[in-house]
Each structure stands twice: as C-alpha cells, then as structure tokens.
N, C-alpha and C. Protein backbone atom coordinates (compact mmCIF):
# COMPACT_ATOMS: atom_id res chain seq x y z
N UNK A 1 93.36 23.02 58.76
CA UNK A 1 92.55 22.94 59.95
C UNK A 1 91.18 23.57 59.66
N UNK A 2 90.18 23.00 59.95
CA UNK A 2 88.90 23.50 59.73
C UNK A 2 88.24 24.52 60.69
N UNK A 3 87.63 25.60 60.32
CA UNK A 3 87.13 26.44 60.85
C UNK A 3 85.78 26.03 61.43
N UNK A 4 85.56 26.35 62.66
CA UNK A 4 84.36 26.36 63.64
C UNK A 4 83.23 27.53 62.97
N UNK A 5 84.17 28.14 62.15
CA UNK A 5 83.35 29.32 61.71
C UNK A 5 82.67 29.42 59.70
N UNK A 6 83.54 27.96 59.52
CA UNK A 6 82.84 28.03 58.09
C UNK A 6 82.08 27.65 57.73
N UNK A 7 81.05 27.47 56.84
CA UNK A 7 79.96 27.18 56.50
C UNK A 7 79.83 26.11 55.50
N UNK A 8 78.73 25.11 56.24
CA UNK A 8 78.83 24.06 55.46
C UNK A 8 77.24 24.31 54.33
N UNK A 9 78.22 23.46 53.00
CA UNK A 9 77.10 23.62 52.08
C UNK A 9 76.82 22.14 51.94
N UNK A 10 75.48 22.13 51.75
CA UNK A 10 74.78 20.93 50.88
C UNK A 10 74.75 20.27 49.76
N UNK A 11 75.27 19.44 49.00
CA UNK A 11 75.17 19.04 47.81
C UNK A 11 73.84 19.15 47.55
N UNK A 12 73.68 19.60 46.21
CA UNK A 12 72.02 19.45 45.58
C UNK A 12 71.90 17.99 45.41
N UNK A 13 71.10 17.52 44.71
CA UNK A 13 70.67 15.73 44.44
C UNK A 13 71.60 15.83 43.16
N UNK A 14 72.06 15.01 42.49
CA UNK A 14 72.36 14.68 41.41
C UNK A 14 73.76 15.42 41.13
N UNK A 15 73.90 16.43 41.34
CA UNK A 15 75.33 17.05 41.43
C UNK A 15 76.82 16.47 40.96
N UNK A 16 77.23 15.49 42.37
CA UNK A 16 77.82 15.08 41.92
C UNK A 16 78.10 14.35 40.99
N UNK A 17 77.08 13.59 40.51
CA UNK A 17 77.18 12.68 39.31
C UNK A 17 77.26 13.59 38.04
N UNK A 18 76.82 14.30 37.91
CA UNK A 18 76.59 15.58 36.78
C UNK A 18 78.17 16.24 36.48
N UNK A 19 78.60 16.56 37.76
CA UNK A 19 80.12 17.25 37.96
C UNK A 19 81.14 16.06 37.20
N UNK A 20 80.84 14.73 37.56
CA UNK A 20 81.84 13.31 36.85
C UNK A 20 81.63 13.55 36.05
N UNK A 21 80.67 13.63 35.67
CA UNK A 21 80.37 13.12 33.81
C UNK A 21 80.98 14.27 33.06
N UNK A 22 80.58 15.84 33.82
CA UNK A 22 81.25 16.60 33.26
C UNK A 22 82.63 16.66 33.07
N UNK A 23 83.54 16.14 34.15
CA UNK A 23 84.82 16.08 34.16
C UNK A 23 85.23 15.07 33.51
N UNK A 24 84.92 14.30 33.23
CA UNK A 24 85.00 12.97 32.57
C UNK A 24 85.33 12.88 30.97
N UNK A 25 84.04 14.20 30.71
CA UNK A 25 84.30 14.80 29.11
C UNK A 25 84.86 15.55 28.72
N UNK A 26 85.43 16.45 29.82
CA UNK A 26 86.40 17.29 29.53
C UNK A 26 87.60 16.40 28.85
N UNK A 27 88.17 15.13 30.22
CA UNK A 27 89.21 14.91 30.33
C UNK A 27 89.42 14.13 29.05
N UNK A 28 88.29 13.32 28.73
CA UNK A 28 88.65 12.55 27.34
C UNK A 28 88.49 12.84 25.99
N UNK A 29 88.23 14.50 25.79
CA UNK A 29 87.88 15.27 24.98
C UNK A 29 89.41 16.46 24.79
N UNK A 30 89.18 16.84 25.73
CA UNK A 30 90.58 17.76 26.04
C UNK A 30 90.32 18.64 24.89
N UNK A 31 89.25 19.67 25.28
CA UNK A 31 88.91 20.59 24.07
C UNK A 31 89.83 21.80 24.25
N UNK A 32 90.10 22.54 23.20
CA UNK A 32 90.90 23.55 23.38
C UNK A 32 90.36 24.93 23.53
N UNK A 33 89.26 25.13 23.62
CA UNK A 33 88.04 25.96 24.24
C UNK A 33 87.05 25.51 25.43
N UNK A 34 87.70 25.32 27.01
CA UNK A 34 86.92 24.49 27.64
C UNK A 34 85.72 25.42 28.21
N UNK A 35 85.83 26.38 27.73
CA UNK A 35 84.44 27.33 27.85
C UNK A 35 83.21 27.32 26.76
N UNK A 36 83.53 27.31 25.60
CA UNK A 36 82.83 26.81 24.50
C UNK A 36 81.94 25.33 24.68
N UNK A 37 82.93 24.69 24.80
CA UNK A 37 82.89 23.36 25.49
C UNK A 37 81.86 22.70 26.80
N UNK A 38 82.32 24.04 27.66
CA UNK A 38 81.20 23.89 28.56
C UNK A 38 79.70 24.18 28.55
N UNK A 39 80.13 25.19 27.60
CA UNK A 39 78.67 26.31 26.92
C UNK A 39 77.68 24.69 26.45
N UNK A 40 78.32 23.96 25.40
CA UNK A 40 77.87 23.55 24.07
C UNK A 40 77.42 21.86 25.30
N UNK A 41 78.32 21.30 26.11
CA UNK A 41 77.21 20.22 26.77
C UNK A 41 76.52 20.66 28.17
N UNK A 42 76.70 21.51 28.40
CA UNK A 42 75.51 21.80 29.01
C UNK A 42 74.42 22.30 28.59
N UNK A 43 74.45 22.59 27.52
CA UNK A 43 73.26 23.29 26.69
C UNK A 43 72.85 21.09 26.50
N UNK A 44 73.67 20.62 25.41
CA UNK A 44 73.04 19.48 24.91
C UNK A 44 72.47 18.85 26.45
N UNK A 45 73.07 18.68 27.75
CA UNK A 45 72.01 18.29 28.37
C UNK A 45 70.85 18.98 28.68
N UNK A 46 70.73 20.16 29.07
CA UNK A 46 69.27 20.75 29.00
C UNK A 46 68.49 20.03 27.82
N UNK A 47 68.61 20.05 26.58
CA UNK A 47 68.01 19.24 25.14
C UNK A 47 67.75 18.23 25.50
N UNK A 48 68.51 17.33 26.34
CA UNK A 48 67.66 15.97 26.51
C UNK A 48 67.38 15.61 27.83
N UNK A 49 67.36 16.75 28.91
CA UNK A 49 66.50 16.29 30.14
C UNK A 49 66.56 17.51 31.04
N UNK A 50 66.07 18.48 30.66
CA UNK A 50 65.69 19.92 31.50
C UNK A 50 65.87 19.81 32.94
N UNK A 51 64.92 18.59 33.58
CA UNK A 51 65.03 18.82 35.33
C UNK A 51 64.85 17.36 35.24
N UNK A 52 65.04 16.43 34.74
CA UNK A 52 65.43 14.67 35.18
C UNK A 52 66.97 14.60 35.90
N UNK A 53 67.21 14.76 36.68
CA UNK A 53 68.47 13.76 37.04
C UNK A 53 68.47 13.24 37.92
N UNK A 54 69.03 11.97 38.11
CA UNK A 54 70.52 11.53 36.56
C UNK A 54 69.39 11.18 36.07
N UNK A 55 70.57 10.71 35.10
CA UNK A 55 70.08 9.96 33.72
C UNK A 55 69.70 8.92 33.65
N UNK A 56 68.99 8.41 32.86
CA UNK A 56 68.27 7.12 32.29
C UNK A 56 69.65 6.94 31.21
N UNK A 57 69.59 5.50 30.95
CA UNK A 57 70.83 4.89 30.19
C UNK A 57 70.46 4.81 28.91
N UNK A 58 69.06 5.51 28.24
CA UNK A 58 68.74 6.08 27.22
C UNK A 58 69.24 7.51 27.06
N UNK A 59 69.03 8.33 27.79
CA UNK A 59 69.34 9.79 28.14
C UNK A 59 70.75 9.61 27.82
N UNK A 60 71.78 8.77 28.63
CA UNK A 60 72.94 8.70 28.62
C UNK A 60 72.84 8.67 26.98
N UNK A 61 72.95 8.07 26.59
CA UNK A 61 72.96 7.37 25.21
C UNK A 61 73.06 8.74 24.10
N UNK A 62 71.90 9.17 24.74
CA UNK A 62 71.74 10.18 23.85
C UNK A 62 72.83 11.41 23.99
N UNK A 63 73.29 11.67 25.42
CA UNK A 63 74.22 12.53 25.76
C UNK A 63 75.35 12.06 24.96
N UNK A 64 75.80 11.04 24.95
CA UNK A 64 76.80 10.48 24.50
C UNK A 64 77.06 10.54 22.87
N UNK A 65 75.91 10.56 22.51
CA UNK A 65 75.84 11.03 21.30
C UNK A 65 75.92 12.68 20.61
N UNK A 66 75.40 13.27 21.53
CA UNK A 66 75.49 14.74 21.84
C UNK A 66 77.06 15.20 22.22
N UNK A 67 77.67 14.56 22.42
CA UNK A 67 79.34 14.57 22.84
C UNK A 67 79.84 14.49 21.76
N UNK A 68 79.63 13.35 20.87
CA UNK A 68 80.28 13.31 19.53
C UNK A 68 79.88 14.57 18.52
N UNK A 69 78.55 15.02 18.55
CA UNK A 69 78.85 16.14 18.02
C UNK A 69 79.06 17.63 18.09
N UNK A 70 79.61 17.85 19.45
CA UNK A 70 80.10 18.64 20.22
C UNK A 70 81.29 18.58 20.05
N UNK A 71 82.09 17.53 20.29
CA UNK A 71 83.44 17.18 19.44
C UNK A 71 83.71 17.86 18.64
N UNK A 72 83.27 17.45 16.82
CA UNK A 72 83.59 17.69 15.94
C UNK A 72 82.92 19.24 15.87
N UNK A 73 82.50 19.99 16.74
CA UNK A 73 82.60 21.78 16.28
C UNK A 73 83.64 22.14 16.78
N UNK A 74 84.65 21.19 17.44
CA UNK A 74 85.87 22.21 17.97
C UNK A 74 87.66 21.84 16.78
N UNK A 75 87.47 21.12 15.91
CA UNK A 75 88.40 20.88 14.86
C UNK A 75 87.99 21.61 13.44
C-alpha cells in the first residue's frame, strides 16, 4: 500500500536507458567481481561520452567494444 507520506522521485533524462544497458551487461557477462565490473564500464562510458546521453549507435559501438575489453580483465 502506498504511503500519502512518501516521496516521489524523478527520473533524471537518460537513466533508465543507462540502468538497461547496465543490467544487460552484467547479465550477459556474469562477472565474478560485479564491483570491479561496475568500476571498469562506467569508467569506459565516461571515455566515450562524459555528459551525451544516450548514445549515438557509434558511441554504442564503441561501448560495445569497451565491453569486450572489460571482459577479458576479469579471466
């Protein structure tokens, strides 16, 4: 039951799409450091777009590429 008394928050712009993608790489990655993990693509997106979001399907591209070698530092 919802409270009369709780407080509603705002999504920022882009958020949710940011939160998918993040969950998205978790799930098809399934790193065994998901803190490392989190450290290492959120850093690679800052590297390829500081305050753009979303992404351009170049950007993507590049993230996506940034995934693969984010990957291979955790084996």
């Amino acid at each position: 039951m919802a409270s009369k008394y709780r407080k509603k928050f705002t999504m920022p712009e882009g958020f949710y799409q940011v939160l998918e993608d993040y969950s998205r790489e978790v799930l098809r990655d399934q790193p065994r450091d998901i803190i490392e993990f989190s450290y290492l693509y959120f850093k690679a997106l800052e590297e390829v777009s500081p305050c753009q979001l979303p992404f351009t399907c170049q950007q993507q591209a590049f993230c996506n590429s940034k995934r693969c070698e984010i990957q291979t530092g955790f084996f």
